[in-house]
C-alpha atoms as a PDB file:
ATOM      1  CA  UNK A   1      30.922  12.655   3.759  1.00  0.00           C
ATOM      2  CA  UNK A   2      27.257  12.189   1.750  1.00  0.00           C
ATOM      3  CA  UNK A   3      26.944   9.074   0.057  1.00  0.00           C
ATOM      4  CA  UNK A   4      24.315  10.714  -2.049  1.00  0.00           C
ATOM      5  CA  UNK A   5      25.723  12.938  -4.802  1.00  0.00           C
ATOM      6  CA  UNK A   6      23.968  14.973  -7.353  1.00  0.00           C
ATOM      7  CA  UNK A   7      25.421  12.464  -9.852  1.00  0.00           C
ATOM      8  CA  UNK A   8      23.915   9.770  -8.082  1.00  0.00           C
ATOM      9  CA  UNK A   9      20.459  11.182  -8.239  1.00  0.00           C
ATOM     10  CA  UNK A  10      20.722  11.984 -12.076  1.00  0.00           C
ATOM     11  CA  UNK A  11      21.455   8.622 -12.797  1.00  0.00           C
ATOM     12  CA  UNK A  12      19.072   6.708 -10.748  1.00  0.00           C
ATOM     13  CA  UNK A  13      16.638   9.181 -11.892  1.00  0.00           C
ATOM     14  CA  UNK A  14      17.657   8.162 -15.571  1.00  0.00           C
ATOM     15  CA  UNK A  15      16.921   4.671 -14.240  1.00  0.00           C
ATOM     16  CA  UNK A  16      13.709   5.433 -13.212  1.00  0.00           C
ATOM     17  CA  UNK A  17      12.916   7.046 -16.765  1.00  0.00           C
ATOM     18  CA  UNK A  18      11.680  10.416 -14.276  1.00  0.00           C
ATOM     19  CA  UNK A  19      13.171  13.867 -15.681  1.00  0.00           C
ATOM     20  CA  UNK A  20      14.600  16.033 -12.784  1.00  0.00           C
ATOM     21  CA  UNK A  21      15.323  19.602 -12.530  1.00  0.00           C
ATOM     22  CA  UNK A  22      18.292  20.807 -10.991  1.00  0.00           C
ATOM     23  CA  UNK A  23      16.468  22.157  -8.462  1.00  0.00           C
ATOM     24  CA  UNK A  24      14.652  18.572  -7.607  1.00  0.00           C
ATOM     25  CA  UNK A  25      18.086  17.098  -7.798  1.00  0.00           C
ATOM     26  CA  UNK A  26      19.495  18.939  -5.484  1.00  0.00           C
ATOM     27  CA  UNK A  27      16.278  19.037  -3.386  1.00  0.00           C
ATOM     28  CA  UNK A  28      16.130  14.972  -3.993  1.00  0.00           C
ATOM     29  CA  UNK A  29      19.893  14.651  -2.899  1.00  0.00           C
ATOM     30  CA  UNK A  30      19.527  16.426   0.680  1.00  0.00           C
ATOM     31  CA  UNK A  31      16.554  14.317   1.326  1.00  0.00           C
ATOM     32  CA  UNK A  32      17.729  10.906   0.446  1.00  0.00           C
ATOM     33  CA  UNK A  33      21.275  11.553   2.111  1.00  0.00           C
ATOM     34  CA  UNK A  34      19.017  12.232   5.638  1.00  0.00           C
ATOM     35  CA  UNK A  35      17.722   8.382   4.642  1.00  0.00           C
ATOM     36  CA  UNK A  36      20.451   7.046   3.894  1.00  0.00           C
ATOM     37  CA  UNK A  37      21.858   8.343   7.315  1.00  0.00           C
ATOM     38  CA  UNK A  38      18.641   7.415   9.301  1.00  0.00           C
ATOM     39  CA  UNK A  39      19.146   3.476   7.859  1.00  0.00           C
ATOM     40  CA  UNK A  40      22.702   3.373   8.367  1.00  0.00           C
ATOM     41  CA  UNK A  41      21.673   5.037  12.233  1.00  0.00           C
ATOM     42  CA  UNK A  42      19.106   1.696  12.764  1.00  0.00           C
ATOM     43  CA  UNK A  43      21.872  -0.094  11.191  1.00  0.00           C
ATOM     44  CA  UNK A  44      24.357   0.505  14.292  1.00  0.00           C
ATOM     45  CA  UNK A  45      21.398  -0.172  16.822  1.00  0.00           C
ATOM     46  CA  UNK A  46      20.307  -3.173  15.360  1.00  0.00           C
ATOM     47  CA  UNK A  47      22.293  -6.457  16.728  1.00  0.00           C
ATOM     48  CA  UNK A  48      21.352 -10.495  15.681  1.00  0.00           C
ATOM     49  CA  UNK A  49      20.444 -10.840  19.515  1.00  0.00           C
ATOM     50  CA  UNK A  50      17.037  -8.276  18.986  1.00  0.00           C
ATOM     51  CA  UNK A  51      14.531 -10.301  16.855  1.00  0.00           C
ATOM     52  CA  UNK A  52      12.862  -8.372  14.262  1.00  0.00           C
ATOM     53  CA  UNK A  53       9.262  -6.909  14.210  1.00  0.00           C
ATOM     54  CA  UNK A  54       6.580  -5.719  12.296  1.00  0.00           C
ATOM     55  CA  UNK A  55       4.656  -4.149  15.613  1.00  0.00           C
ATOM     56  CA  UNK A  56       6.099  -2.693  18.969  1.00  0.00           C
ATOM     57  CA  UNK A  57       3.206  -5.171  20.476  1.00  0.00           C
ATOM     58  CA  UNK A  58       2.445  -8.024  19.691  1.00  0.00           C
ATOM     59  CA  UNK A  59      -0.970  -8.669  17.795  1.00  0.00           C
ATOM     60  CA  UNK A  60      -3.681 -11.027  17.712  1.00  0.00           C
ATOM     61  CA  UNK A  61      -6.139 -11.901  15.858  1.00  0.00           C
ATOM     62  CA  UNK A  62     -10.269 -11.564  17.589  1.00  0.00           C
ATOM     63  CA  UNK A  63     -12.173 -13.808  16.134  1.00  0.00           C
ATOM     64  CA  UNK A  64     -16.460 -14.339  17.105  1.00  0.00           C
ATOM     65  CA  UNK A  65     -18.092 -17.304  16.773  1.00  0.00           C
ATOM     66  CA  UNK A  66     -19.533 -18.069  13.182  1.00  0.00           C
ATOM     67  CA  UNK A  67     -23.161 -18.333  14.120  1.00  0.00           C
ATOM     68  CA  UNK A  68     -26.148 -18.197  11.598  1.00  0.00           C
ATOM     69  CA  UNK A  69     -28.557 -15.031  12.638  1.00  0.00           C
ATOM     70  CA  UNK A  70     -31.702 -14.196  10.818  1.00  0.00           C
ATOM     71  CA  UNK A  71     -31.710 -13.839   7.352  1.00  0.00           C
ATOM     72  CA  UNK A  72     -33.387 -11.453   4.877  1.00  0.00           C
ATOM     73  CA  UNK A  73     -35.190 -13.202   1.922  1.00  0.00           C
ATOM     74  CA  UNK A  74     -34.687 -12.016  -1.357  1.00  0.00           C
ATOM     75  CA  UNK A  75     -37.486 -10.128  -1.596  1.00  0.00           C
ATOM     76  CA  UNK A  76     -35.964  -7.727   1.036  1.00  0.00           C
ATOM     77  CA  UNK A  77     -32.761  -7.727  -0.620  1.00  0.00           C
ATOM     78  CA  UNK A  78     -33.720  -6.429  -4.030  1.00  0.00           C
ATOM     79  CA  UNK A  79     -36.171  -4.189  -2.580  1.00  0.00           C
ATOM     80  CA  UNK A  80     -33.849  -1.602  -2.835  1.00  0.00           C
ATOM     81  CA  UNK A  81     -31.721  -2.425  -5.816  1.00  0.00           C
ATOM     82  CA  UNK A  82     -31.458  -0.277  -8.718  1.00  0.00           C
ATOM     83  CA  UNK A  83     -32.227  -3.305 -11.004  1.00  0.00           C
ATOM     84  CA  UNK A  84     -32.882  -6.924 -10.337  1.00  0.00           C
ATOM     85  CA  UNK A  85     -33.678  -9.945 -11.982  1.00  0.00           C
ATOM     86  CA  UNK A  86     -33.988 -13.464 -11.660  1.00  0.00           C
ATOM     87  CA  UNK A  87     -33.568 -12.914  -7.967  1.00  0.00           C
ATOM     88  CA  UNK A  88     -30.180 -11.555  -8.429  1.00  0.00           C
ATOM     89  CA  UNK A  89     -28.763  -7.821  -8.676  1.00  0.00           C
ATOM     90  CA  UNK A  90     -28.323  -6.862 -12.378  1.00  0.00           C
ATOM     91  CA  UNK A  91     -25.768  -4.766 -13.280  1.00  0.00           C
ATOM     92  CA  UNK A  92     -24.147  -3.603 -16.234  1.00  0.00           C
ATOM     93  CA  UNK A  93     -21.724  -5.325 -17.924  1.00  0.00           C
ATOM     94  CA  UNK A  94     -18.013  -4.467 -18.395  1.00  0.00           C
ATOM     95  CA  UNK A  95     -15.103  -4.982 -20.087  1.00  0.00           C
ATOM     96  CA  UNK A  96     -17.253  -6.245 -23.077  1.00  0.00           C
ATOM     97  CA  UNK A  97     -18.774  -8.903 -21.626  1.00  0.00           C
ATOM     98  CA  UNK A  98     -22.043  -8.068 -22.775  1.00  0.00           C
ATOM     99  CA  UNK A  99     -24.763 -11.175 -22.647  1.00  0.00           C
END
């Protein structure tokens, strides 16, 4: 027997302040039945003895030495930028901020 009624969907999506249709509530309540049957599926298979993951394999992270390489001077930075000045990349301002 479905746990998810057309009821059910009507009020949570009254919860959710979202207007259905009856034809999205009945679309909504064949699709999160198959969900709720899915979870309640991984439900059965999972035991306390299987330790929870995130990944099927395991992950690392790769991590390079921090080593200083050559460096562009400002000149070469802003060479390119739209607008510059006083060395640094002007942009323009936001959210009232205005200088």
């Amino acid at each position: 027997m479905s746990e998810i009624t057309p009821d059910l969907v009507r009020h949570l999506g009254v919860l959710a302040r979202i207007q259905l249709s009856d034809e999205e509530v009945e679309r909504l309540t064949g699709q999160l039945d198959v969900i709720v049957d899915n979870i309640a599926k991984v439900s059965e298979v999972a035991t306390p003895d299987v330790p929870a993951t995130s990944h099927p394999i395991a992950l690392s992270n790769v991590f390079r030495p921090d080593t200083v390489g050559d460096m562009l001077t400002v000149e070469q930075v802003l060479q390119n930028a739209p607008d510059a000045a006083d060395s640094r990349f002007r942009v323009t301002a936001i959210l009232g901020e205005e200088q």
